[in-house]
C-alpha atoms as a PDB file:
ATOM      1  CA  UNK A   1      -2.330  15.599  37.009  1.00  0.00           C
ATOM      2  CA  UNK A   2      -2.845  14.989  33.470  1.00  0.00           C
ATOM      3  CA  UNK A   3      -5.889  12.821  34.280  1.00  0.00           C
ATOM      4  CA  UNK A   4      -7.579  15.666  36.130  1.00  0.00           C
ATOM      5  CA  UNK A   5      -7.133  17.998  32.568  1.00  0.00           C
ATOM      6  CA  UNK A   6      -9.407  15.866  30.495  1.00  0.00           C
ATOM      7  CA  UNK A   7     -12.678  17.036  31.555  1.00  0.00           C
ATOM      8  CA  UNK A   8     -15.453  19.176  29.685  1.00  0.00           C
ATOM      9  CA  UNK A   9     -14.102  22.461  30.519  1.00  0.00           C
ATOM     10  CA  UNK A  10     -10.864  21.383  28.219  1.00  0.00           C
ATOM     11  CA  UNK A  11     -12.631  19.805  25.264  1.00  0.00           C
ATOM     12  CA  UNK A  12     -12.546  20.662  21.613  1.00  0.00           C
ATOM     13  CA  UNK A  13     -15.659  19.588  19.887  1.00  0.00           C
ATOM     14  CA  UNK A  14     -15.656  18.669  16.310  1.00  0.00           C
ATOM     15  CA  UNK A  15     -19.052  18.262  14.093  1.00  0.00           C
ATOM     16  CA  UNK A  16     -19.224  16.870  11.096  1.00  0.00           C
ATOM     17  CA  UNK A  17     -21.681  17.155   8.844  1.00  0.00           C
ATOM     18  CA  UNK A  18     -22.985  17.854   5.204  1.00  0.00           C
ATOM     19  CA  UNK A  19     -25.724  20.311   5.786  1.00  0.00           C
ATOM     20  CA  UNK A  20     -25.030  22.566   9.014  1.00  0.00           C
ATOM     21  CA  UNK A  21     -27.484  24.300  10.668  1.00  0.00           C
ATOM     22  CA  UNK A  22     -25.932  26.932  11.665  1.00  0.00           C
ATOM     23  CA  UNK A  23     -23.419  29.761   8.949  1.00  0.00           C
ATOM     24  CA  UNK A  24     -20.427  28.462   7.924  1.00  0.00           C
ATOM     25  CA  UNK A  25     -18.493  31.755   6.862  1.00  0.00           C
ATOM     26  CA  UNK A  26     -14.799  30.337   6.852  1.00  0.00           C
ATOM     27  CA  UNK A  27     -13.291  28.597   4.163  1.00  0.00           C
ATOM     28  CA  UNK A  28     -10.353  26.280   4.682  1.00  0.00           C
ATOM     29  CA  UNK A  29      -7.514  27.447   2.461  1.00  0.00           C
ATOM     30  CA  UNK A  30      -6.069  24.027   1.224  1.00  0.00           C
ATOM     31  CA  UNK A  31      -8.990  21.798   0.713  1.00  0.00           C
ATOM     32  CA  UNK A  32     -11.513  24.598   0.468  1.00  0.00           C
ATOM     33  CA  UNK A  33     -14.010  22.799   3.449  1.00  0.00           C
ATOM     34  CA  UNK A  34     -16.433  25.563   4.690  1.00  0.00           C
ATOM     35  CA  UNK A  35     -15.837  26.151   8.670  1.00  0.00           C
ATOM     36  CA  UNK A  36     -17.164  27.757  11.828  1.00  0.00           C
ATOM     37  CA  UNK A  37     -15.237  28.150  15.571  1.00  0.00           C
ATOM     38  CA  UNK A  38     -17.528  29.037  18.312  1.00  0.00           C
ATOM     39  CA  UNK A  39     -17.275  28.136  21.871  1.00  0.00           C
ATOM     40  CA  UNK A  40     -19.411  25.339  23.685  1.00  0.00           C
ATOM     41  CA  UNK A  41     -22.227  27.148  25.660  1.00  0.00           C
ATOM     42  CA  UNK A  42     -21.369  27.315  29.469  1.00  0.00           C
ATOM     43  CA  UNK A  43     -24.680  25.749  30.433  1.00  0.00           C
ATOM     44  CA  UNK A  44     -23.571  22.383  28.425  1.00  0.00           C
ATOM     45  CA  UNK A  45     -20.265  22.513  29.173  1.00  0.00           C
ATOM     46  CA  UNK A  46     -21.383  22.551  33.190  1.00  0.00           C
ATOM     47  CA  UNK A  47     -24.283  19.455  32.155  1.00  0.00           C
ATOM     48  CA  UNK A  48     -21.645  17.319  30.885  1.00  0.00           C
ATOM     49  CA  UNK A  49     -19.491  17.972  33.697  1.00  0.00           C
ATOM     50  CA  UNK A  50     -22.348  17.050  36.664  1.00  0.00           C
ATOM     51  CA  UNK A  51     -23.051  13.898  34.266  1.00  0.00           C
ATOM     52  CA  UNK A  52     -23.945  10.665  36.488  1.00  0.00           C
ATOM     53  CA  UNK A  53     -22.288   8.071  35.038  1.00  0.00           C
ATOM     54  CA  UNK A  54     -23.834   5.691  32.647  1.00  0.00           C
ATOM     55  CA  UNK A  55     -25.485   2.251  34.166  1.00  0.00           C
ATOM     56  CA  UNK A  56     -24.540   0.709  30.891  1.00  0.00           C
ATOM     57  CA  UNK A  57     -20.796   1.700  31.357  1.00  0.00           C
ATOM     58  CA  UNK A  58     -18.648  -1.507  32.252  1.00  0.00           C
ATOM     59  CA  UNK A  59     -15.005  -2.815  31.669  1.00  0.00           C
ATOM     60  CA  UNK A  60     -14.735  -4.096  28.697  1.00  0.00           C
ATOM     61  CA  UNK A  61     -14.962  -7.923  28.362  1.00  0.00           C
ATOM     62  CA  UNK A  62     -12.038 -10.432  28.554  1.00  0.00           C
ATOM     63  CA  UNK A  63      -9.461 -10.437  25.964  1.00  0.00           C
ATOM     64  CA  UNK A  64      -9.292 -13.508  23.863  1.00  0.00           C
ATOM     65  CA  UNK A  65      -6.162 -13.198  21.911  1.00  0.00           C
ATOM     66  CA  UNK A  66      -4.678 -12.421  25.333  1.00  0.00           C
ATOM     67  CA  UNK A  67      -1.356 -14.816  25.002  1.00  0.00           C
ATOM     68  CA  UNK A  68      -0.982 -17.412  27.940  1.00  0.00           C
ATOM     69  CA  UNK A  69       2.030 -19.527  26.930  1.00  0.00           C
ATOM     70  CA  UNK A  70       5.153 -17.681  26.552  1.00  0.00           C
ATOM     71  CA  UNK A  71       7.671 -20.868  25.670  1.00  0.00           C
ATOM     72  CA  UNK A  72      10.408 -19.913  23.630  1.00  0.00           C
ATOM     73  CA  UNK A  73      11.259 -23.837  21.649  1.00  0.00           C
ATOM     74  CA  UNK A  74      14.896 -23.871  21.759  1.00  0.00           C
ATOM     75  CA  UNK A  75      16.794 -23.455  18.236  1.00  0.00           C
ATOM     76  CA  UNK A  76      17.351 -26.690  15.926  1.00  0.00           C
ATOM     77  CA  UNK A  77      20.720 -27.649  14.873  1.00  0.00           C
ATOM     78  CA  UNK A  78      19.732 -26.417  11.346  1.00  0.00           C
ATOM     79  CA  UNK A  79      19.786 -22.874  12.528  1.00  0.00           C
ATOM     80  CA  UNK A  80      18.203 -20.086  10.990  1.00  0.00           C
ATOM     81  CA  UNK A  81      17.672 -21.882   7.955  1.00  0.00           C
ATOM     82  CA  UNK A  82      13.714 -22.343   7.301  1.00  0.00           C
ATOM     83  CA  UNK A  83      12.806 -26.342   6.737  1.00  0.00           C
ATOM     84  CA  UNK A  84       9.770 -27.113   4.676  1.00  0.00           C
ATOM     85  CA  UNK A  85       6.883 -28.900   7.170  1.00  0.00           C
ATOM     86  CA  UNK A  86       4.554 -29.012   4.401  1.00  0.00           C
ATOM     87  CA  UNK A  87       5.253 -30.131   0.740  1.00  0.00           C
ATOM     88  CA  UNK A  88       3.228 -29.792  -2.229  1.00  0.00           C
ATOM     89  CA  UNK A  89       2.784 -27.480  -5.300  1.00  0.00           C
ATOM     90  CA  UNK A  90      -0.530 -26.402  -3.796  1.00  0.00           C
ATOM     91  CA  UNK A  91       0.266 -25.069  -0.777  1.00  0.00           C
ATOM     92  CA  UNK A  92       3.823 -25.513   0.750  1.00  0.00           C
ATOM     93  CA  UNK A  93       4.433 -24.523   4.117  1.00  0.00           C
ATOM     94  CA  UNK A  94       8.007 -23.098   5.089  1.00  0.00           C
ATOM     95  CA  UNK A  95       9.343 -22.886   8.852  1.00  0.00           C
ATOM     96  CA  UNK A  96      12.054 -20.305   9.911  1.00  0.00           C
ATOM     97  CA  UNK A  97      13.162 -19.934  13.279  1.00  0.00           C
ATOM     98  CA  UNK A  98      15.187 -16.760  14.246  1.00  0.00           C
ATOM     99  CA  UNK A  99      18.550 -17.056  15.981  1.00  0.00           C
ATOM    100  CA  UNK A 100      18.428 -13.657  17.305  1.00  0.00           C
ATOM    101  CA  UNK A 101      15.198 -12.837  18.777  1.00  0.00           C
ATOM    102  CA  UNK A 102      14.243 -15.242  21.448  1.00  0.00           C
ATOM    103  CA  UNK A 103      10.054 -13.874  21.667  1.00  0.00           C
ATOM    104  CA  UNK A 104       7.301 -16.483  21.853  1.00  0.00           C
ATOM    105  CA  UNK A 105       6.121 -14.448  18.226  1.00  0.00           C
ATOM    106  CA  UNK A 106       5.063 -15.412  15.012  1.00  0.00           C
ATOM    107  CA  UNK A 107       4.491 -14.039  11.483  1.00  0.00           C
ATOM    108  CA  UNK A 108       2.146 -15.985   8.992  1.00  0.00           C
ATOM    109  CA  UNK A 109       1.721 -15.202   5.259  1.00  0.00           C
ATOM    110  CA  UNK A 110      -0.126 -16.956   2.275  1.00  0.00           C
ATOM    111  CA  UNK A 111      -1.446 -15.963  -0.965  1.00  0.00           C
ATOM    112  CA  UNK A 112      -5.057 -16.912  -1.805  1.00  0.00           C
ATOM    113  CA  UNK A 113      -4.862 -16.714  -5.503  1.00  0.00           C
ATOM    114  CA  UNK A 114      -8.461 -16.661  -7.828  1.00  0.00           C
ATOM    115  CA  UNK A 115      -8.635 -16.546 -11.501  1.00  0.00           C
ATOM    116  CA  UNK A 116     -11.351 -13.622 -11.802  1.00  0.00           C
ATOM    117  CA  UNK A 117      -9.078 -10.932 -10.083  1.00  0.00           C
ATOM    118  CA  UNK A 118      -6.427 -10.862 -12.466  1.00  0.00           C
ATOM    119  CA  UNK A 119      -9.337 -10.549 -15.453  1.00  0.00           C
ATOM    120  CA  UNK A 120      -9.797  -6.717 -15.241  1.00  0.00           C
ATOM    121  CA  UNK A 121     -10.131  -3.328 -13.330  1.00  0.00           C
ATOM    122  CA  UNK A 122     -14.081  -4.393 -12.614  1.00  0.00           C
ATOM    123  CA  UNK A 123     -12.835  -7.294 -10.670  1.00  0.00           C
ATOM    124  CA  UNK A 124     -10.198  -5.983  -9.249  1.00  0.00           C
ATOM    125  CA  UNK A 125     -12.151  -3.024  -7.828  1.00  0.00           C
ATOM    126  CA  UNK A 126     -14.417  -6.059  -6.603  1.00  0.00           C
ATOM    127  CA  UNK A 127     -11.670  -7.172  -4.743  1.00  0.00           C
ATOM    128  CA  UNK A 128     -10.647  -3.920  -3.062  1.00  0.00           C
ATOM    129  CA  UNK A 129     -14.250  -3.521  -1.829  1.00  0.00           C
ATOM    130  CA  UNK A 130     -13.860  -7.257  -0.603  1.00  0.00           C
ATOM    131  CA  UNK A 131     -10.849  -6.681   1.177  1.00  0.00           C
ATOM    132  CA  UNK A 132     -12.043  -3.172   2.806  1.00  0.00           C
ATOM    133  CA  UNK A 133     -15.566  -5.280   3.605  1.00  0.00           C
ATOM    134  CA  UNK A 134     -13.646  -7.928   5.795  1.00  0.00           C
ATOM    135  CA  UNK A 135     -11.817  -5.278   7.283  1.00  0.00           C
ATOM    136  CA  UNK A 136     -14.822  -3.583   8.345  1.00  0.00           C
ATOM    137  CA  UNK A 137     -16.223  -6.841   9.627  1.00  0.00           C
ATOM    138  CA  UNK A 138     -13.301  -7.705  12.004  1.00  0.00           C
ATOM    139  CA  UNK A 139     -12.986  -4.035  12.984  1.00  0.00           C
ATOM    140  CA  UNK A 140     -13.697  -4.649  16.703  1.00  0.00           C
ATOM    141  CA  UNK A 141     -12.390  -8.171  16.645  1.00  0.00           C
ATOM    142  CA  UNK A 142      -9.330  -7.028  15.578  1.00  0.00           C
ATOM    143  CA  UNK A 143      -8.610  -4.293  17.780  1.00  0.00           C
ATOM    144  CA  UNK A 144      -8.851  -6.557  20.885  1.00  0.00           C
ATOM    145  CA  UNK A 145      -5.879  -8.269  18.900  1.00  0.00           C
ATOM    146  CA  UNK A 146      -4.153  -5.202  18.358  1.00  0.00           C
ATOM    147  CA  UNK A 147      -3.866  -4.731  22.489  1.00  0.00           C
ATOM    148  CA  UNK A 148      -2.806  -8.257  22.524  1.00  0.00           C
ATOM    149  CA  UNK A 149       0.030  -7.906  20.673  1.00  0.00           C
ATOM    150  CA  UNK A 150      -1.379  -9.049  17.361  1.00  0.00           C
ATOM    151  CA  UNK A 151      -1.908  -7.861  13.963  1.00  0.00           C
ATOM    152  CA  UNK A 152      -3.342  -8.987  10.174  1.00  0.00           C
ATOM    153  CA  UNK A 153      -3.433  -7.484   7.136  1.00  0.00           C
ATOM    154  CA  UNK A 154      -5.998  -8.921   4.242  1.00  0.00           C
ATOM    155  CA  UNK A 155      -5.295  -6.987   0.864  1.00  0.00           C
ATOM    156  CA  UNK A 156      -5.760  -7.139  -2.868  1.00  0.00           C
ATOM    157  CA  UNK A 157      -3.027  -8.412  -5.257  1.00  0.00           C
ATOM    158  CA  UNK A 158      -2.619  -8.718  -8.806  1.00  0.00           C
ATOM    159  CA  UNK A 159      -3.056 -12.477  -8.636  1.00  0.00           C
ATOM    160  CA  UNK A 160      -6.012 -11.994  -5.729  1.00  0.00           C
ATOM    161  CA  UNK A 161      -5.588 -11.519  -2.042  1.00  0.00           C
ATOM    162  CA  UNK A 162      -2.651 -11.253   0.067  1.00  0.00           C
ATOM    163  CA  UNK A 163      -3.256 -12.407   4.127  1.00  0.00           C
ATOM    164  CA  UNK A 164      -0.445 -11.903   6.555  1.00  0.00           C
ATOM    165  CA  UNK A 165      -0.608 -12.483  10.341  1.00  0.00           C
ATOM    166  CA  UNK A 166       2.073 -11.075  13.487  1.00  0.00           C
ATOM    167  CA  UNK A 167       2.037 -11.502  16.923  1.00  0.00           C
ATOM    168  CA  UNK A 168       2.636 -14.041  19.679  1.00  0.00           C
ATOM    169  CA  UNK A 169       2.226 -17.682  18.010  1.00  0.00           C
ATOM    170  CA  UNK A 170       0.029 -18.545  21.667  1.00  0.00           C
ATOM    171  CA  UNK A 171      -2.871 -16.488  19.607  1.00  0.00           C
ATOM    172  CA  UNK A 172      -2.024 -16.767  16.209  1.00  0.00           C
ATOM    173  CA  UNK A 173      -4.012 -19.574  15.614  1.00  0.00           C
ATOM    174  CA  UNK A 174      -7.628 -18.157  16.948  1.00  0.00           C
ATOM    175  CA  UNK A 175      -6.874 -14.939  14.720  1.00  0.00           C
ATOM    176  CA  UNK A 176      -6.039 -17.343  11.745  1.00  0.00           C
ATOM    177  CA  UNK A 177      -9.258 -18.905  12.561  1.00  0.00           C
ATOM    178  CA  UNK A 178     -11.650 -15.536  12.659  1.00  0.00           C
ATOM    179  CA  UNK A 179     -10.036 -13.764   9.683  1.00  0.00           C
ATOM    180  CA  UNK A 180     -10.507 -17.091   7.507  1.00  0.00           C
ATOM    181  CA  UNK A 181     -14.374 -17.316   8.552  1.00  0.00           C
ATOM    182  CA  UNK A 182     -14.674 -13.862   7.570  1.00  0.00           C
ATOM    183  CA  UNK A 183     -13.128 -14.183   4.313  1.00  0.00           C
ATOM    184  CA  UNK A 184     -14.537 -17.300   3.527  1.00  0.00           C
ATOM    185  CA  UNK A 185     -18.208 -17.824   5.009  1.00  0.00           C
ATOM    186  CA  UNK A 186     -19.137 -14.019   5.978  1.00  0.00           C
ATOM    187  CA  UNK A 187     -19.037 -15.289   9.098  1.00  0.00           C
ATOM    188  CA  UNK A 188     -17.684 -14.899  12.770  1.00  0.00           C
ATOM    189  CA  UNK A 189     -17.944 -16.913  15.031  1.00  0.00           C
ATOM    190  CA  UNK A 190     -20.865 -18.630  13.460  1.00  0.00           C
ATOM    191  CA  UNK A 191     -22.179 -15.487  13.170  1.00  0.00           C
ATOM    192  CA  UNK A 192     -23.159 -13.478  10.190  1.00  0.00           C
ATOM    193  CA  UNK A 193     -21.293 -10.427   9.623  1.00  0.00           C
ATOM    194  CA  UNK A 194     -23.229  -7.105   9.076  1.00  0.00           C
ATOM    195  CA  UNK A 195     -20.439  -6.018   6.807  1.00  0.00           C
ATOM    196  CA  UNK A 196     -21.815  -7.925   4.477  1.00  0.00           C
ATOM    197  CA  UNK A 197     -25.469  -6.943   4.200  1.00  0.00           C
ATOM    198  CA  UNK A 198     -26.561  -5.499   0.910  1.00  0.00           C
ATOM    199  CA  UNK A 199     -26.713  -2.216   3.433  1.00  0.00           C
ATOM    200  CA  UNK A 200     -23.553  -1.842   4.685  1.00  0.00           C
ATOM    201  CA  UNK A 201     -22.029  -3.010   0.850  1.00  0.00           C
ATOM    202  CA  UNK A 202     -23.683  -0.021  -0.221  1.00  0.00           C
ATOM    203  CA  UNK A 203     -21.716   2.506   2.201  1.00  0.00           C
ATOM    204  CA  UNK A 204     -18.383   0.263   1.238  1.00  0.00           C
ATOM    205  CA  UNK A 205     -18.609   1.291  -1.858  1.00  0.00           C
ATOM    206  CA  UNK A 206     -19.113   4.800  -1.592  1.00  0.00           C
ATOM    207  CA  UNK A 207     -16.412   4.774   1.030  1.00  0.00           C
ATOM    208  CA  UNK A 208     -14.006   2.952  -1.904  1.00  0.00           C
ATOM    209  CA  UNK A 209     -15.410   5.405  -4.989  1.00  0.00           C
ATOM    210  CA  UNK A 210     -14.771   8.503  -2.846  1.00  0.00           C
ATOM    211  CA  UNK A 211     -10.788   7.431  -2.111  1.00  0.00           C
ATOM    212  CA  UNK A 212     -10.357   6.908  -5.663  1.00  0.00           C
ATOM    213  CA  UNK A 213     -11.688  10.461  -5.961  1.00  0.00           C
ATOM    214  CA  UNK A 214      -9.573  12.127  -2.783  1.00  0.00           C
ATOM    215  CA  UNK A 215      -6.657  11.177  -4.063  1.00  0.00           C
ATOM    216  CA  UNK A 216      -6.668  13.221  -6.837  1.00  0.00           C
ATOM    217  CA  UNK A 217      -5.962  15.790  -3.873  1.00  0.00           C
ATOM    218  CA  UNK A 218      -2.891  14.120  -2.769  1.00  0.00           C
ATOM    219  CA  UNK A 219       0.708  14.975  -3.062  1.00  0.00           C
ATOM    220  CA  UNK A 220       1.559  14.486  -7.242  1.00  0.00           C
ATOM    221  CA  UNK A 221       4.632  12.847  -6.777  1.00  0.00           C
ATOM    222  CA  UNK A 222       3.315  10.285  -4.060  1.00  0.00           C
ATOM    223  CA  UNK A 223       0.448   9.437  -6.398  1.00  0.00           C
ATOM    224  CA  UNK A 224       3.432   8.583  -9.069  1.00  0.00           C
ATOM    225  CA  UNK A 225       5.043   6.475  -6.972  1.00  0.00           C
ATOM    226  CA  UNK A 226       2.930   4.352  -5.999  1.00  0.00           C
ATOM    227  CA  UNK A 227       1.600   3.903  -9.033  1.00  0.00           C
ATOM    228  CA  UNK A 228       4.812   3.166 -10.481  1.00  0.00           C
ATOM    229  CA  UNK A 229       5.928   0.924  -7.827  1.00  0.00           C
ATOM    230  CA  UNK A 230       2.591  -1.274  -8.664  1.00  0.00           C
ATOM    231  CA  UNK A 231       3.323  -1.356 -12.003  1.00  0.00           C
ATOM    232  CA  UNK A 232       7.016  -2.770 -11.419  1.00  0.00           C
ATOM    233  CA  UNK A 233       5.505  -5.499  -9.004  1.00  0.00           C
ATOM    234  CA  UNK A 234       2.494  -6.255 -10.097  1.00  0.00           C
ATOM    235  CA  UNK A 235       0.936  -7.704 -13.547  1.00  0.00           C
ATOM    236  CA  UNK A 236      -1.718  -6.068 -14.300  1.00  0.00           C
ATOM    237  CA  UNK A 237      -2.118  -2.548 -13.085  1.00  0.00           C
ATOM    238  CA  UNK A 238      -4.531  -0.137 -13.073  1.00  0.00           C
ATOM    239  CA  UNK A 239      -5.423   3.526 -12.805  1.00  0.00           C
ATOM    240  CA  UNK A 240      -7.683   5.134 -10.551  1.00  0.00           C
ATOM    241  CA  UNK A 241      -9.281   6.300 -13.724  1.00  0.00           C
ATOM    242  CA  UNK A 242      -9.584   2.815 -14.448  1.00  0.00           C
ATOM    243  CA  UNK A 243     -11.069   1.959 -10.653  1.00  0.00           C
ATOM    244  CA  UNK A 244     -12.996   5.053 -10.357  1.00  0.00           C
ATOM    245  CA  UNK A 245     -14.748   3.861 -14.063  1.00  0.00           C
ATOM    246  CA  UNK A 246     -15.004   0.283 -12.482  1.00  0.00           C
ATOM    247  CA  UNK A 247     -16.446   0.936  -9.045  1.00  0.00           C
ATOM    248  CA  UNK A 248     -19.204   3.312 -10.598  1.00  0.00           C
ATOM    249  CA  UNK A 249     -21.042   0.243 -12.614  1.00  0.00           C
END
C-alpha cells in the first residue's frame, strides 16, 4: 500500500536554482530565499507516469564491505583491559576487547599528525578543504559501507587530521585500505580521484568559503559553543573570521 503512493501523481518537485525563469513573488520569512508554488502540469505529470523503464536501470553491483565472517574470538583472561600489540613512541597500537557486547565489530582510531597544520588559520583552512576533498572522493565508496554496517570519519585537528573507523572488523580492513589511498595517493583503487582535479578543488572551496559564511545565520548560542568547546580542546583555535580571511587567498 505504501509502495503504490509513490508515483508521479504524489510528488513534490523542488528546483533549485540561481536565476529562475519563471517570477518568484514569495519571499521566505526566515532566510529571506525568493519562492514560487505552482502545480506540475497534468500533461507531465501523466508522461512520467507512462515512462518505459530505463535500459540502463540495473541492481546495483555487489557489495564489497559486505561482512562474511561473523566469529566472535572468545574473551582473554585479562578481561576488558586493552593490551598493547604494538609498542613504540611512533605509533603504538592498543587492543581492547569488550566483555559485554559479544558483535564481530570493531572501532579503529589514529591521529595523523603534520607540522604545517598547527602553523596558522591558512593551513588549517587547507586542511578543512583536505578533509571535505577526501570526503567527496569516497562519497559513493563509502555509502556502500554505510549499508554494510560500516562507517569513517576523516577530520581536521589542531595537531592535523583525526581518522576513525566502526563497523564489523570482517571489513574493516578493506575500508582502512581505501580511505588511506585516498588520503595519501589521491587515489582509489589505483585510480585517480576526480575530487582532486584542479576542477572539482575549485567547487570545494566555494562549498568550504560559503559554510564559513552560512553560519553567521545559525543559532548565536550554538555558534558560541562550539567555538568555545574548540578552544578548551584544542591549541590553536580559530575564528571563522579567521577561516573565512584564510580560505579567500
Amino acid at each position: 500500500e505504501v509502495l503504490q503512493q509513490i508515483n508521479p501523481q504524489n510528488m513534490l518537485l523542488y528546483v533549485l536554482t540561481q536565476k529562475p525563469s519563471i517570477p518568484v513573488p514569495l519571499t521566505e520569512p526566515i532566510y529571506d530565499i525568493k519562492f514560487q508554488n505552482q502545480p506540475i502540469p497534468p500533461e507531465l505529470i501523466q508522461a512520467w507516469a507512462s515512462a518505459t523503464p530505463s535500459s540502463q536501470m540495473a541492481f546495483p553491483p555487489s557489495n564489497q564491505f559486505l561482512p562474511k565472517n561473523f566469529t566472535v574470538l572468545p574473551l582473554q583472561p585479562s578481561g576488558s583491559a586493552p593490551v598493547e600489540r604494538l609498542s613504540g613512541s611512533e605509533a603504538p597500537l592498543w587492543y581492547g576487547r569488550s566483555a559485554h557486547f559479544a558483535q564481530p565489530k570493531a572501532f579503529f582510531e589514529c591521529a595523523l599528525d603534520t607540522v604545517e597544520v598547527p602553523r596558522n588559520a591558512t593551513f588549517y583552512a587547507m586542511a578543512d578543504i583536505f578533509a571535505l576533498a577526501v570526503a567527496d572522493a569516497l562519497e559513493e565508496t563509502t555509502a556502500l559501507a554505510s549499508l554494510a554496517g560500516m562507517s569513517y570519519t576523516f577530520a581536521t585537528t589542531s595537531t592535523g587530521f583525526s581518522l576513525e573507523l566502526s563497523g564489523y572488523s570482517d571489513s574493516l580492513q578493506q575500508l582502512l585500505t581505501t580511505v588511506l589511498e585516498t588520503v595519501t595517493g589521491g587515489t582509489s583503487g589505483g585510480v585517480p580521484v576526480p575530487a582532486f582535479t584542479e576542477a572539482r578543488m575549485s567547487i570545494l572551496v566555494e562549498m568550504y568559503r560559503r559554510a564559513l559564511y552560512n553560519a553567521n545565520l545559525g543559532y548565536p548560542a550554538s555558534e558560541l559553543m562550539n567555538y568555545y568547546s574548540k578552544l578548551l580542546t584544542r591549541t590553536p583555535t580559530y575564528t571563522r573570521a579567521e577561516l573565512r580571511s584564510a580560505a579567500a587567498q
